[in-house]
N, C-alpha and C. Protein backbone atom coordinates (compact mmCIF):
# COMPACT_ATOMS: atom_id res chain seq x y z
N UNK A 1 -53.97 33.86 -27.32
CA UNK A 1 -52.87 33.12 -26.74
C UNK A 1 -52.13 32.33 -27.82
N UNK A 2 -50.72 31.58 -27.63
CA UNK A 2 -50.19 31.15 -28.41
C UNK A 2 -49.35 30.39 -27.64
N UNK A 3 -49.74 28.82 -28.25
CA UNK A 3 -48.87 27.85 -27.52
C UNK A 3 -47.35 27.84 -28.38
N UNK A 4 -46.63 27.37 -27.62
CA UNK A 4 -44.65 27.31 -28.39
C UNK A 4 -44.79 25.92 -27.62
N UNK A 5 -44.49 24.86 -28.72
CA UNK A 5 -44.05 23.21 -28.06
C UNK A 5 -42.76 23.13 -28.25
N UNK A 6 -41.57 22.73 -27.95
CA UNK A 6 -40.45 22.51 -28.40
C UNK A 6 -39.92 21.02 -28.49
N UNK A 7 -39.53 20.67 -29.17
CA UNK A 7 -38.64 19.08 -29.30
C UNK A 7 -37.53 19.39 -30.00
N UNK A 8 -37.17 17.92 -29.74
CA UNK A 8 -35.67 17.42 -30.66
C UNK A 8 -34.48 17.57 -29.76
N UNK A 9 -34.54 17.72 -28.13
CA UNK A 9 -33.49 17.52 -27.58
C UNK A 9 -33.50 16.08 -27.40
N UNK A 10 -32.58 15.82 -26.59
CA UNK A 10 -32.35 14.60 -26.08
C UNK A 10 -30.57 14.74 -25.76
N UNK A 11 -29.60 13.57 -25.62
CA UNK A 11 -28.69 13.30 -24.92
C UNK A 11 -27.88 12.83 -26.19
N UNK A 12 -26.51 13.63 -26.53
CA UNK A 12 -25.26 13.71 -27.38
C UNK A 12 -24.38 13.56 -27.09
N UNK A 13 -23.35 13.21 -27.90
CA UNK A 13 -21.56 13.07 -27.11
C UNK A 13 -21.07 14.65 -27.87
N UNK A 14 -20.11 15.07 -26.88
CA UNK A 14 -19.47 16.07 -27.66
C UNK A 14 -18.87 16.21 -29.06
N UNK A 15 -19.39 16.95 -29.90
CA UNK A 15 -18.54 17.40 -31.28
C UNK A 15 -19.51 16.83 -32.10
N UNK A 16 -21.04 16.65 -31.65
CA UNK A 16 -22.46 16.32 -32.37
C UNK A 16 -23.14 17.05 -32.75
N UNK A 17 -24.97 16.47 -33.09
CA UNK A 17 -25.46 17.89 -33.43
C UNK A 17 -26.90 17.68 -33.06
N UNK A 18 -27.74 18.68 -32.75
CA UNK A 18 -28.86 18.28 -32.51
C UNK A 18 -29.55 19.19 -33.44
N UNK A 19 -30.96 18.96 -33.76
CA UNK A 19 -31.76 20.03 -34.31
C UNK A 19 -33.10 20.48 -33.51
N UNK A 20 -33.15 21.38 -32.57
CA UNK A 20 -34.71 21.36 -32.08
C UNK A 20 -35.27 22.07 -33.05
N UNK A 21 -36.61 22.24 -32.73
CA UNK A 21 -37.87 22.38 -33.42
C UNK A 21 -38.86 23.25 -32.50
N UNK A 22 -39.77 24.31 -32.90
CA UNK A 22 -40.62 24.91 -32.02
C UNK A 22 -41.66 25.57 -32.71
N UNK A 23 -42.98 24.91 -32.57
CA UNK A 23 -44.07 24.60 -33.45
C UNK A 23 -45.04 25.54 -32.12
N UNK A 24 -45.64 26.71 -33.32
CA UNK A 24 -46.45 28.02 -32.62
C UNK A 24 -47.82 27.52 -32.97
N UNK A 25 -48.47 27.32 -31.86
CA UNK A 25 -50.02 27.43 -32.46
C UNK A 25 -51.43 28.48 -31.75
N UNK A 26 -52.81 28.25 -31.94
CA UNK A 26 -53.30 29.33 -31.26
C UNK A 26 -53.15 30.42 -32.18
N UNK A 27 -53.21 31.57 -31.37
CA UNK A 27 -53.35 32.74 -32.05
C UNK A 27 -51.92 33.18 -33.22
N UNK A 28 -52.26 32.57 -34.23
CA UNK A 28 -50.63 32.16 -34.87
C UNK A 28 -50.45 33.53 -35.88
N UNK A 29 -50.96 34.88 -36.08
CA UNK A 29 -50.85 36.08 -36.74
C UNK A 29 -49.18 36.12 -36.49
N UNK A 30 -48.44 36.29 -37.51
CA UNK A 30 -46.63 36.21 -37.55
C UNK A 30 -46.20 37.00 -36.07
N UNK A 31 -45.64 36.36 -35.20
CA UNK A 31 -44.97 37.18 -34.41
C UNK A 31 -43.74 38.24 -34.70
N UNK A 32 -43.32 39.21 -34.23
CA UNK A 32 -42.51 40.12 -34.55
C UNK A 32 -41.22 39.34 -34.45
N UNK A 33 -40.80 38.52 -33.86
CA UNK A 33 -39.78 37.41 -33.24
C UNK A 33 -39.94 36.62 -32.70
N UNK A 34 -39.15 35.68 -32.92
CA UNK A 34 -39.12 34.32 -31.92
C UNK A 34 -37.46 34.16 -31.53
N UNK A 35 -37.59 33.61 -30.37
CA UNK A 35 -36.05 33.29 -30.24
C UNK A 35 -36.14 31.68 -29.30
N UNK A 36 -34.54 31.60 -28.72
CA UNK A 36 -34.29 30.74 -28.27
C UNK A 36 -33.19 31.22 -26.93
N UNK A 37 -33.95 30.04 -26.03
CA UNK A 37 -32.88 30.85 -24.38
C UNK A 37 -32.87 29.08 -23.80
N UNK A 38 -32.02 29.16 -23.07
CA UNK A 38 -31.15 28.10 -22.39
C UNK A 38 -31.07 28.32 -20.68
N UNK A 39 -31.49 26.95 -20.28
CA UNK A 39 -31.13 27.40 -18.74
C UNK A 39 -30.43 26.16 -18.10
N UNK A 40 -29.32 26.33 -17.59
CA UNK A 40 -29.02 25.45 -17.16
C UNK A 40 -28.99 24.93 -14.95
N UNK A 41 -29.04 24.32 -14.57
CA UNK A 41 -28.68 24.15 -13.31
C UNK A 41 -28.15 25.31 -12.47
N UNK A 42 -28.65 25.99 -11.60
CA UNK A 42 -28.17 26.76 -10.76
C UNK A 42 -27.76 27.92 -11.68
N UNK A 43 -28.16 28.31 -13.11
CA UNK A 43 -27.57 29.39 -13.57
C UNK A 43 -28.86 30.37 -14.25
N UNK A 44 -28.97 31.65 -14.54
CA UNK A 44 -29.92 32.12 -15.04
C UNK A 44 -30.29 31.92 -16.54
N UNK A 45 -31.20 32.30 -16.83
CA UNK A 45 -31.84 32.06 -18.17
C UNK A 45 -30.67 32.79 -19.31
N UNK A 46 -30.56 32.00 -20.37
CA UNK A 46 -29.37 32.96 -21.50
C UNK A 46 -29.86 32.97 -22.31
N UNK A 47 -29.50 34.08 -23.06
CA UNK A 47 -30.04 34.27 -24.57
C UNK A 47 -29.04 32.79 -25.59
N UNK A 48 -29.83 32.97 -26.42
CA UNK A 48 -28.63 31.66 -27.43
C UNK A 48 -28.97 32.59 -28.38
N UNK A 49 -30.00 32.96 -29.50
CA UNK A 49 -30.41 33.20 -31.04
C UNK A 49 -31.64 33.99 -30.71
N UNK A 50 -31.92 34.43 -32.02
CA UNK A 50 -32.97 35.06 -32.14
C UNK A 50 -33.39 35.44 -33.74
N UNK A 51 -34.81 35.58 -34.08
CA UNK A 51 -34.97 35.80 -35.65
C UNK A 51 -36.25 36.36 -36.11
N UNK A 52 -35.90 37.07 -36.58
CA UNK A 52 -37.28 38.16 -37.09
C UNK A 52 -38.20 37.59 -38.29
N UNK A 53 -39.29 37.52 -38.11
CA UNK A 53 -39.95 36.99 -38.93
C UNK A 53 -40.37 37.27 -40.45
N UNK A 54 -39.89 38.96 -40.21
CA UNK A 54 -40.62 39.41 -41.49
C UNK A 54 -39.34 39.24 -42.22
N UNK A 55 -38.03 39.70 -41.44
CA UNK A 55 -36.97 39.98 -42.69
C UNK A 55 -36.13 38.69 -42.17
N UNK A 56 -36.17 37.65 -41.19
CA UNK A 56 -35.37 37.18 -41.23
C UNK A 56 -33.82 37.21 -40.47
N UNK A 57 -33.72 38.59 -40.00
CA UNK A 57 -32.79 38.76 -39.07
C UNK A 57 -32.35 37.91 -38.26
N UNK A 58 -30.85 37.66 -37.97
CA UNK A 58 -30.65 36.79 -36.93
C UNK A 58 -30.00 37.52 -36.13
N UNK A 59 -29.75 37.22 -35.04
CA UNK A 59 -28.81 37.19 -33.54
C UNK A 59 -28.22 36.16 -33.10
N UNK A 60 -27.36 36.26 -32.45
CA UNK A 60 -27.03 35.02 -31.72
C UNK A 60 -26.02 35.66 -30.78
N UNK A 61 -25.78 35.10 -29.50
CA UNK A 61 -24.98 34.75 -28.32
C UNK A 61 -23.71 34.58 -28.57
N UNK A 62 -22.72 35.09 -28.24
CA UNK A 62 -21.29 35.42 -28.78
C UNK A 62 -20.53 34.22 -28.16
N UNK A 63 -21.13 33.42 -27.42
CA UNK A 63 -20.67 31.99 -27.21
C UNK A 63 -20.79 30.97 -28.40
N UNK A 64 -21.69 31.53 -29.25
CA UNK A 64 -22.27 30.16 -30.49
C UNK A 64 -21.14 30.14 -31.20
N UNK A 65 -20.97 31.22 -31.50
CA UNK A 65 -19.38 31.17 -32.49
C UNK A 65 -19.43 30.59 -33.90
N UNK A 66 -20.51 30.95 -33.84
CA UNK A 66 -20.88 29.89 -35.79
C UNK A 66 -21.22 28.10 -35.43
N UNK A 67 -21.44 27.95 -34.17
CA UNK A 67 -22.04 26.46 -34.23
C UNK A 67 -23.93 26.21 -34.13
N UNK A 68 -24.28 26.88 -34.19
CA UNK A 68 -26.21 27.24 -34.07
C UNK A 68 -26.84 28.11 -35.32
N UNK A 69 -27.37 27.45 -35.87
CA UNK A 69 -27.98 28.25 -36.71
C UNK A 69 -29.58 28.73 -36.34
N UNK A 70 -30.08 29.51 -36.28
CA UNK A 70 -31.53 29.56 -36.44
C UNK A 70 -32.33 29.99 -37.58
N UNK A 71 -33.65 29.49 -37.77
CA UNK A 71 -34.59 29.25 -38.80
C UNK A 71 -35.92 29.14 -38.64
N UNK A 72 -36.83 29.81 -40.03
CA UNK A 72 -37.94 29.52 -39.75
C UNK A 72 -38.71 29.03 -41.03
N UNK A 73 -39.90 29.16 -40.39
CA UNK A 73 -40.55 28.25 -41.69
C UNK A 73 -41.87 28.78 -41.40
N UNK A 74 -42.00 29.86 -42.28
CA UNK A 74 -43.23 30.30 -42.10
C UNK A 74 -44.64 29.83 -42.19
N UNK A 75 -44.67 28.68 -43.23
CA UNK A 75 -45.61 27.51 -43.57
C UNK A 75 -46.13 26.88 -42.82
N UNK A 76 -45.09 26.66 -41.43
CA UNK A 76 -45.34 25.52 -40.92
C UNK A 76 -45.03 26.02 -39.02
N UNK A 77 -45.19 27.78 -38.89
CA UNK A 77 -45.65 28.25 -38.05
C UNK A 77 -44.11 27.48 -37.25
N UNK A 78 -43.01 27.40 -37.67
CA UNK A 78 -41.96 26.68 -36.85
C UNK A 78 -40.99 27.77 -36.85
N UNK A 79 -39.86 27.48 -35.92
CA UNK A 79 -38.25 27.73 -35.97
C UNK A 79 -37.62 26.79 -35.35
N UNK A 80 -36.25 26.41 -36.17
CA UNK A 80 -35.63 25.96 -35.65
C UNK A 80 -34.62 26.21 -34.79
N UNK A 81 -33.27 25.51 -34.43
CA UNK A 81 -32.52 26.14 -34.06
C UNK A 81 -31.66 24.88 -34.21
N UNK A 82 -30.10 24.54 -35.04
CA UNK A 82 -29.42 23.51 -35.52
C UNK A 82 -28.61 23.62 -35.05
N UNK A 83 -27.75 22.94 -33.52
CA UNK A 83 -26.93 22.81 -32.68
C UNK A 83 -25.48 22.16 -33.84
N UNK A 84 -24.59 22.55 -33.93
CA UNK A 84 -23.00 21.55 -33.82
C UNK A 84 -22.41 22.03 -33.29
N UNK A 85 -21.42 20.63 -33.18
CA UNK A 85 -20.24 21.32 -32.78
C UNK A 85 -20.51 21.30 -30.63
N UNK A 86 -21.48 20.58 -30.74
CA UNK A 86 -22.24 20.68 -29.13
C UNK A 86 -20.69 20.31 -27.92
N UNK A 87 -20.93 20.96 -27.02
CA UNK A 87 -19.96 21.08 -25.81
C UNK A 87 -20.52 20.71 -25.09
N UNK A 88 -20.11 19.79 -23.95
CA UNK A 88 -20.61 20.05 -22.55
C UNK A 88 -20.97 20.70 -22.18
N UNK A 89 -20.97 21.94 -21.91
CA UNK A 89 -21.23 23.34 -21.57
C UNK A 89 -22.79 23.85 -21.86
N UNK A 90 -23.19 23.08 -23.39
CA UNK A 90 -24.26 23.44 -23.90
C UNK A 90 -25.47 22.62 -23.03
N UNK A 91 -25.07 21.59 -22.25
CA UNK A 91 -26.15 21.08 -21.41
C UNK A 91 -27.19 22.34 -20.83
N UNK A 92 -28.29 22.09 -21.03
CA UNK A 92 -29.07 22.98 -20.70
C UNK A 92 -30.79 22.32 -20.45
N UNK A 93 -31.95 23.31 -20.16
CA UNK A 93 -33.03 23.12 -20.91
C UNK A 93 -33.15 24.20 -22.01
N UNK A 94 -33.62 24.05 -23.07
CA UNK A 94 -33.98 24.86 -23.79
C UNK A 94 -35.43 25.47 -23.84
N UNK A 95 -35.76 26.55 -24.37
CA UNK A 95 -36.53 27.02 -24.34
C UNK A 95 -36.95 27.68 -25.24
N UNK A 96 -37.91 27.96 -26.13
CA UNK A 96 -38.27 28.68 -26.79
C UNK A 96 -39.10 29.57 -26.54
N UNK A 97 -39.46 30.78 -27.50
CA UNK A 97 -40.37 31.99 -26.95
C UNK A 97 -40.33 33.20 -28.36
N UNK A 98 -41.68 33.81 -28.50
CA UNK A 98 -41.83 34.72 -28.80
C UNK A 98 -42.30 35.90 -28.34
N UNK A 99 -41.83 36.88 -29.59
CA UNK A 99 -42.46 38.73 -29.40
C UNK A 99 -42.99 38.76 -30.22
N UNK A 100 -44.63 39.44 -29.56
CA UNK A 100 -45.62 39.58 -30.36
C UNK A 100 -45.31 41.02 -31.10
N UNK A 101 -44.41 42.10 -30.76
CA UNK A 101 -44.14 43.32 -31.82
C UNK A 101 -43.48 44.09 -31.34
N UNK A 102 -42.47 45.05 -32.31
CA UNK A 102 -41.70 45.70 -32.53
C UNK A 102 -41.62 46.59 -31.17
N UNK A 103 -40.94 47.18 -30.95
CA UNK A 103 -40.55 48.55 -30.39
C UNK A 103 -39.17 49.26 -30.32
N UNK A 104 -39.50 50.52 -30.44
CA UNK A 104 -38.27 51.08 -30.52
C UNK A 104 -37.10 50.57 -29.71
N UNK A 105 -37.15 50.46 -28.51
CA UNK A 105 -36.40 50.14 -27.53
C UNK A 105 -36.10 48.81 -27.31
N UNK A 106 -36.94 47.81 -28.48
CA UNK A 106 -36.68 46.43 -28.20
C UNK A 106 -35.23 45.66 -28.25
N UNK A 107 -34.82 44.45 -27.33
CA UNK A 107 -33.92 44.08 -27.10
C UNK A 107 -33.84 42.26 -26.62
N UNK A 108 -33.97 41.68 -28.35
CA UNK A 108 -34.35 40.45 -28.30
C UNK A 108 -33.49 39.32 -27.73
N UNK A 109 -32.01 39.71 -27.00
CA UNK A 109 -31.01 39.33 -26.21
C UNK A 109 -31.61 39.06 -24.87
N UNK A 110 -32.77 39.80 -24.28
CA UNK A 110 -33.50 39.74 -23.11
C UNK A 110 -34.73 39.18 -22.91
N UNK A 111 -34.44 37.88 -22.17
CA UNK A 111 -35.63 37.37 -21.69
C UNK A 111 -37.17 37.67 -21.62
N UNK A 112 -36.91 39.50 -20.50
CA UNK A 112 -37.87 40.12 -20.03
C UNK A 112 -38.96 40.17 -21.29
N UNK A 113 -38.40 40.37 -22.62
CA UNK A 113 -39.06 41.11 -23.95
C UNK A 113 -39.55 40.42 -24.60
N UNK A 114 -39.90 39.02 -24.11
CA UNK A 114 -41.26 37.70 -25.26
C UNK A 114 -42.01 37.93 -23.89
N UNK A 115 -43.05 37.58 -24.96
CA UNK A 115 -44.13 37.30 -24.66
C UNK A 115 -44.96 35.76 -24.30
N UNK A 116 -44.34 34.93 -24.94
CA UNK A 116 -44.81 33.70 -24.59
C UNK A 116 -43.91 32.57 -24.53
N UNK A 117 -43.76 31.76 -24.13
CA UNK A 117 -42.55 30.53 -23.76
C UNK A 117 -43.05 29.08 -23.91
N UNK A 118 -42.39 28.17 -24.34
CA UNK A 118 -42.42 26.78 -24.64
C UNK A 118 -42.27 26.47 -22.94
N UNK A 119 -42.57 25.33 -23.47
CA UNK A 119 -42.01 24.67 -21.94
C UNK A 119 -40.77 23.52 -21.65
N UNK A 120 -39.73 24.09 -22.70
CA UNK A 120 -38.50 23.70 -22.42
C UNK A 120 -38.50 22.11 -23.06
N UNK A 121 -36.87 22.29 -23.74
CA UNK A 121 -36.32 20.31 -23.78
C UNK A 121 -35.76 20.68 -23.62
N UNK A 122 -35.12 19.08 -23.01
CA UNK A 122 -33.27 18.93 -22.59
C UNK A 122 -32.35 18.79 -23.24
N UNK A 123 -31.17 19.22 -23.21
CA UNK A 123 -30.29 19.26 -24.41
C UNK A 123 -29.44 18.33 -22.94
N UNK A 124 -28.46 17.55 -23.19
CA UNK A 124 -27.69 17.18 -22.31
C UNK A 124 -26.27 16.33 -23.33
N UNK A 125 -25.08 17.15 -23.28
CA UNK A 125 -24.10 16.75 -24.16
C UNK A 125 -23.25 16.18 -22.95
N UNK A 126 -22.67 14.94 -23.41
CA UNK A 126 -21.73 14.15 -22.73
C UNK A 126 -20.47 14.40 -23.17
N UNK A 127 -18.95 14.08 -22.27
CA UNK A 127 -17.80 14.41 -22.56
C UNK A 127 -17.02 13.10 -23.17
């Protein structure tokens, strides 16, 4: 098993920045990916980012638009994920989660495809 903790939300004014944090422990052998998904009130789970561990690959959500970066830190069994540029809009919980490995058909934009999940912080940007 493998726990995902997440921090570093909390409550921003628009055109700020936050940095969460998501610290893997337990069965910690490199996951194939980790990403990051968002849920807000009455809406379904969204992809935001995503990043491959071995090479580093990123993804991201065609809403980020160059304001989210994601990161990891192999040392320290983390990824981040570095909010600016935050909108109202971005109110959410966040969530973190990994994939324990590859597959042909994999599709790290989709929820369905980790394997394990944080248990969410709040991001909440004010106008």
């Amino acid at each position: 098993q493998v726990q995902l903790v997440e921090s570093g939300g909390g409550l921003v004014q628009a055109g700020g920045s936050l940095r969460l944090s998501c610290a893997a422990s337990g069965r910690t052998s490199s996951p194939y990916a980790m990403g990051w998904f968002r849920q807000a009130p009455g809406k379904e789970r969204e992809f935001v980012a995503a990043i491959t561990w071995s090479t580093s690959s990123t993804y991201y959500a065609d809403y980020v638009n160059g304001r989210f970066t994601i990161a990891r830190d192999n040392a320290k069994n983390t990824v981040y994920l570095q909010m600016n540029s935050l909108k109202p809009e971005d109110t959410a919980v966040y969530f973190c989660a990994a994939r324990r490995s590859w597959s042909i058909t994999l599709n790290l934009r989709d929820h369905v495809n980790y394997d394990y999940w944080g248990q969410g912080t709040q991001v909440t940007v004010s106008s």
